[in-house]
Structures are given as structure tokens and as C-alpha cells.
Protein backbone atom coordinates (compact mmCIF):
# COMPACT_ATOMS: atom_id res chain seq x y z
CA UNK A 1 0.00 0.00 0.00
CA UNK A 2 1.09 3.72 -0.80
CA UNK A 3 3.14 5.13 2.18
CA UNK A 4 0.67 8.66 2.69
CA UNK A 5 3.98 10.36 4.23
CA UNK A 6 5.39 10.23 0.65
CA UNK A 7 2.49 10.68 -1.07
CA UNK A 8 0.99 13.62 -3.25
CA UNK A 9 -2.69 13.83 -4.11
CA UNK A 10 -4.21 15.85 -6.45
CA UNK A 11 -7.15 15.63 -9.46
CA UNK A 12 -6.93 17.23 -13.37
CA UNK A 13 -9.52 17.54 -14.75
CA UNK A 14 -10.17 16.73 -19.08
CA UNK A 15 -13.24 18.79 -20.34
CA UNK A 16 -12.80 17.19 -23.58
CA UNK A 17 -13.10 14.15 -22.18
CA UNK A 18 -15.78 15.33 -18.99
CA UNK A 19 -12.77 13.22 -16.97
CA UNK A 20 -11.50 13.51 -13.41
CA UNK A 21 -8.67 11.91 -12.77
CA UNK A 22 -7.51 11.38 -9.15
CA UNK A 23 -3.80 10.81 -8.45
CA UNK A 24 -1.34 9.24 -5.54
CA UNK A 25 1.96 10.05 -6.83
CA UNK A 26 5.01 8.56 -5.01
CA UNK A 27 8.43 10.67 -4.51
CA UNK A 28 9.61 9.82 -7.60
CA UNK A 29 7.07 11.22 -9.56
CA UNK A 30 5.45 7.88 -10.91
CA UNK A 31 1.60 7.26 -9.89
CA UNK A 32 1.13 4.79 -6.83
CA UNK A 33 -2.78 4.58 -7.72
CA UNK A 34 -5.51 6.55 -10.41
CA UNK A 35 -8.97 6.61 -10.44
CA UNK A 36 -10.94 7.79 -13.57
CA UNK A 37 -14.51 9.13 -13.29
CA UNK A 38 -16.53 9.90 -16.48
CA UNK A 39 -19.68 12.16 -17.59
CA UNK A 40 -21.50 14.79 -15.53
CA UNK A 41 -22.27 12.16 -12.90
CA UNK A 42 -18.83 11.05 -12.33
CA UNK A 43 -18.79 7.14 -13.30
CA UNK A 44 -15.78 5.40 -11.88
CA UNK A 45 -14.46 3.66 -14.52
CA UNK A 46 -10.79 2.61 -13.29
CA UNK A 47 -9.15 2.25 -9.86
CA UNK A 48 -5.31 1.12 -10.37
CA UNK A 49 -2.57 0.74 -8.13
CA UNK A 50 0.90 -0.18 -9.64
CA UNK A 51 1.39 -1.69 -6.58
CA UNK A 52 -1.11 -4.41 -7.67
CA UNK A 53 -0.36 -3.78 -11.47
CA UNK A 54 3.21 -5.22 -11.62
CA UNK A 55 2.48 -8.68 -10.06
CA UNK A 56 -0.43 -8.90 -12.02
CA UNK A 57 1.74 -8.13 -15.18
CA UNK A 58 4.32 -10.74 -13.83
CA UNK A 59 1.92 -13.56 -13.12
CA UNK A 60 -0.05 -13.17 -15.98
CA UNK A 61 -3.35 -11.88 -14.45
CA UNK A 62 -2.84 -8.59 -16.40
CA UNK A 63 -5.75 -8.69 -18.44
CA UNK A 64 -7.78 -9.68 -15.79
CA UNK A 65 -6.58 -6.58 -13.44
CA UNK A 66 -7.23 -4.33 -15.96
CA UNK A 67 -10.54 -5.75 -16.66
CA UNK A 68 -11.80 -4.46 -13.23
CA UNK A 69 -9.49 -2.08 -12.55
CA UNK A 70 -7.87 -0.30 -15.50
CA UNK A 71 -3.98 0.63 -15.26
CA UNK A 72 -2.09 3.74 -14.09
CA UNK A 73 -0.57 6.21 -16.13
CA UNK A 74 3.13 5.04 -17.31
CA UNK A 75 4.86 8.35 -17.53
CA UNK A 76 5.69 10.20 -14.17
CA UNK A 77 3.64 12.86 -13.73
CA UNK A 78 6.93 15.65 -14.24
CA UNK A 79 6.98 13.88 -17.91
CA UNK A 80 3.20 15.30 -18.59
CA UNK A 81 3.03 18.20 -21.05
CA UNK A 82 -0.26 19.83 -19.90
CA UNK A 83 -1.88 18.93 -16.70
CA UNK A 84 -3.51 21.88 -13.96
CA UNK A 85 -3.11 19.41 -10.53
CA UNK A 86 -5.41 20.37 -7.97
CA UNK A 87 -4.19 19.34 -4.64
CA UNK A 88 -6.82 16.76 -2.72
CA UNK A 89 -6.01 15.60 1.04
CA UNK A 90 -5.22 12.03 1.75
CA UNK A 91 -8.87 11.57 2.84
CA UNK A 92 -10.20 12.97 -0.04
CA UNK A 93 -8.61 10.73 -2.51
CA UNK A 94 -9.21 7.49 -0.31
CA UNK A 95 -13.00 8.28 -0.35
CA UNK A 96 -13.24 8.55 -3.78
CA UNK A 97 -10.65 5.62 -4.44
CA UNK A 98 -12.73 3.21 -1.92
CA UNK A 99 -15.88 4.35 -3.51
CA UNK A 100 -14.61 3.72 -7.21
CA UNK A 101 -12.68 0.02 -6.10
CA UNK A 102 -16.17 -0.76 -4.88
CA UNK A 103 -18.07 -0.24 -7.89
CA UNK A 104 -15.07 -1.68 -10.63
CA UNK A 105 -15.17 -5.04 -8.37
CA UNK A 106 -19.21 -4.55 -8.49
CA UNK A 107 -19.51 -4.45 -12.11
CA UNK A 108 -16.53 -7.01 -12.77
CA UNK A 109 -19.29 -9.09 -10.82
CA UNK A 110 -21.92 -8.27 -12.67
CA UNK A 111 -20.14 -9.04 -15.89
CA UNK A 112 -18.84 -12.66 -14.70
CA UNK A 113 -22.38 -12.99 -13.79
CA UNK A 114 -23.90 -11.97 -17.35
CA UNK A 115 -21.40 -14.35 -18.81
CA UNK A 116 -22.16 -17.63 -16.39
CA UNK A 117 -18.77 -17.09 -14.89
């Protein structure tokens, strides 16, 4: 799990898109966990941690991860031409991040469901 001490939170926001995207960003610059959240309402529609994302790459689960959960961004965030972060506490970002993990597992359900999974 992301160490908060080290931690940055923030959101940008993509009008072309009607996207918020929520960031943890580590130290280094690299994202630790993203969520996505579409359309006036605010959809989650991806909740990745690369701290889950690697050993799902290395075991071969990848697809499956990213199924429910969707991936991070792979460029640290200092590599990003245009971006306006807005910060977000710790608390902020965990509510929406528990609330968005909850409905990506939900509707990874749903779908195993629909397909007699």
C-alpha cells in the first residue's frame, strides 16, 4: 500500500473528455494509484494501483486486473506536457478511491455474472 507520508494527491480535470482523474503520486514522480470518473455524474471507470499492477503483469493476471481495474498512467507525472493538478487531502482521494474500487469489483461481478462465470 502507498506510504501517505510520501504521497501527493491531487485531481486534473479533461473537459474534452468530462474526466477527473484522481492521483497518488510517489516521490519519484510515478503514480502509486488513479482513479478515472466519467460524464457529468462522475462514473468510476478505473481504480489502479501499480502496486497491484506489476504482479499482475508478472503472473499473468494482467488482463484480468485491468478488466476491473484499469492501469495507471506510465509516464511520471513531471513527464506530462499539460496537466492543472489540484491538490486533494489524503482523505479525499481514499474516499473517492474506496468508492470507485467498490463499484469496478461490483460491475466485474456483474459481468462474470452476465457471462455464467
Amino acid at each position: 500500500m502507498d506510504n501517505d507520508v510520501m504521497t501527493r494527491w491531487f485531481r486534473s480535470y479533461g473537459a474534452e473528455e468530462e474526466t477527473w482523474l484522481y492521483f497518488g503520486v510517489g516521490a519519484d514522480g510515478w503514480v502509486t494509484r488513479q482513479v478515472e470518473l466519467h460524464g457529468p455524474l462522475e462514473q468510476p471507470v478505473a481504480a489502479a494501483s501499480s502496486a497491484e499492477w506489476t504482479p499482475a503483469q508478472q503472473d499473468g493476471s494482467l488482463a484480468v486486473y485491468e478488466a476491473m481495474f484499469g492501469a495507471t498512467t506510465d509516464v511520471p507525472v513531471h513527464g506530462w506536457d499539460a496537466h492543472e493538478p489540484h491538490a486533494v487531502t489524503a482523505g479525499q482521494f481514499k474516499a473517492v478511491w474506496g468508492t470507485a474500487r467498490a463499484i469496478c469489483r461490483a460491475r466485474a461481478r456483474a459481468a462474470r455474472s452476465r457471462d455464467g462465470r
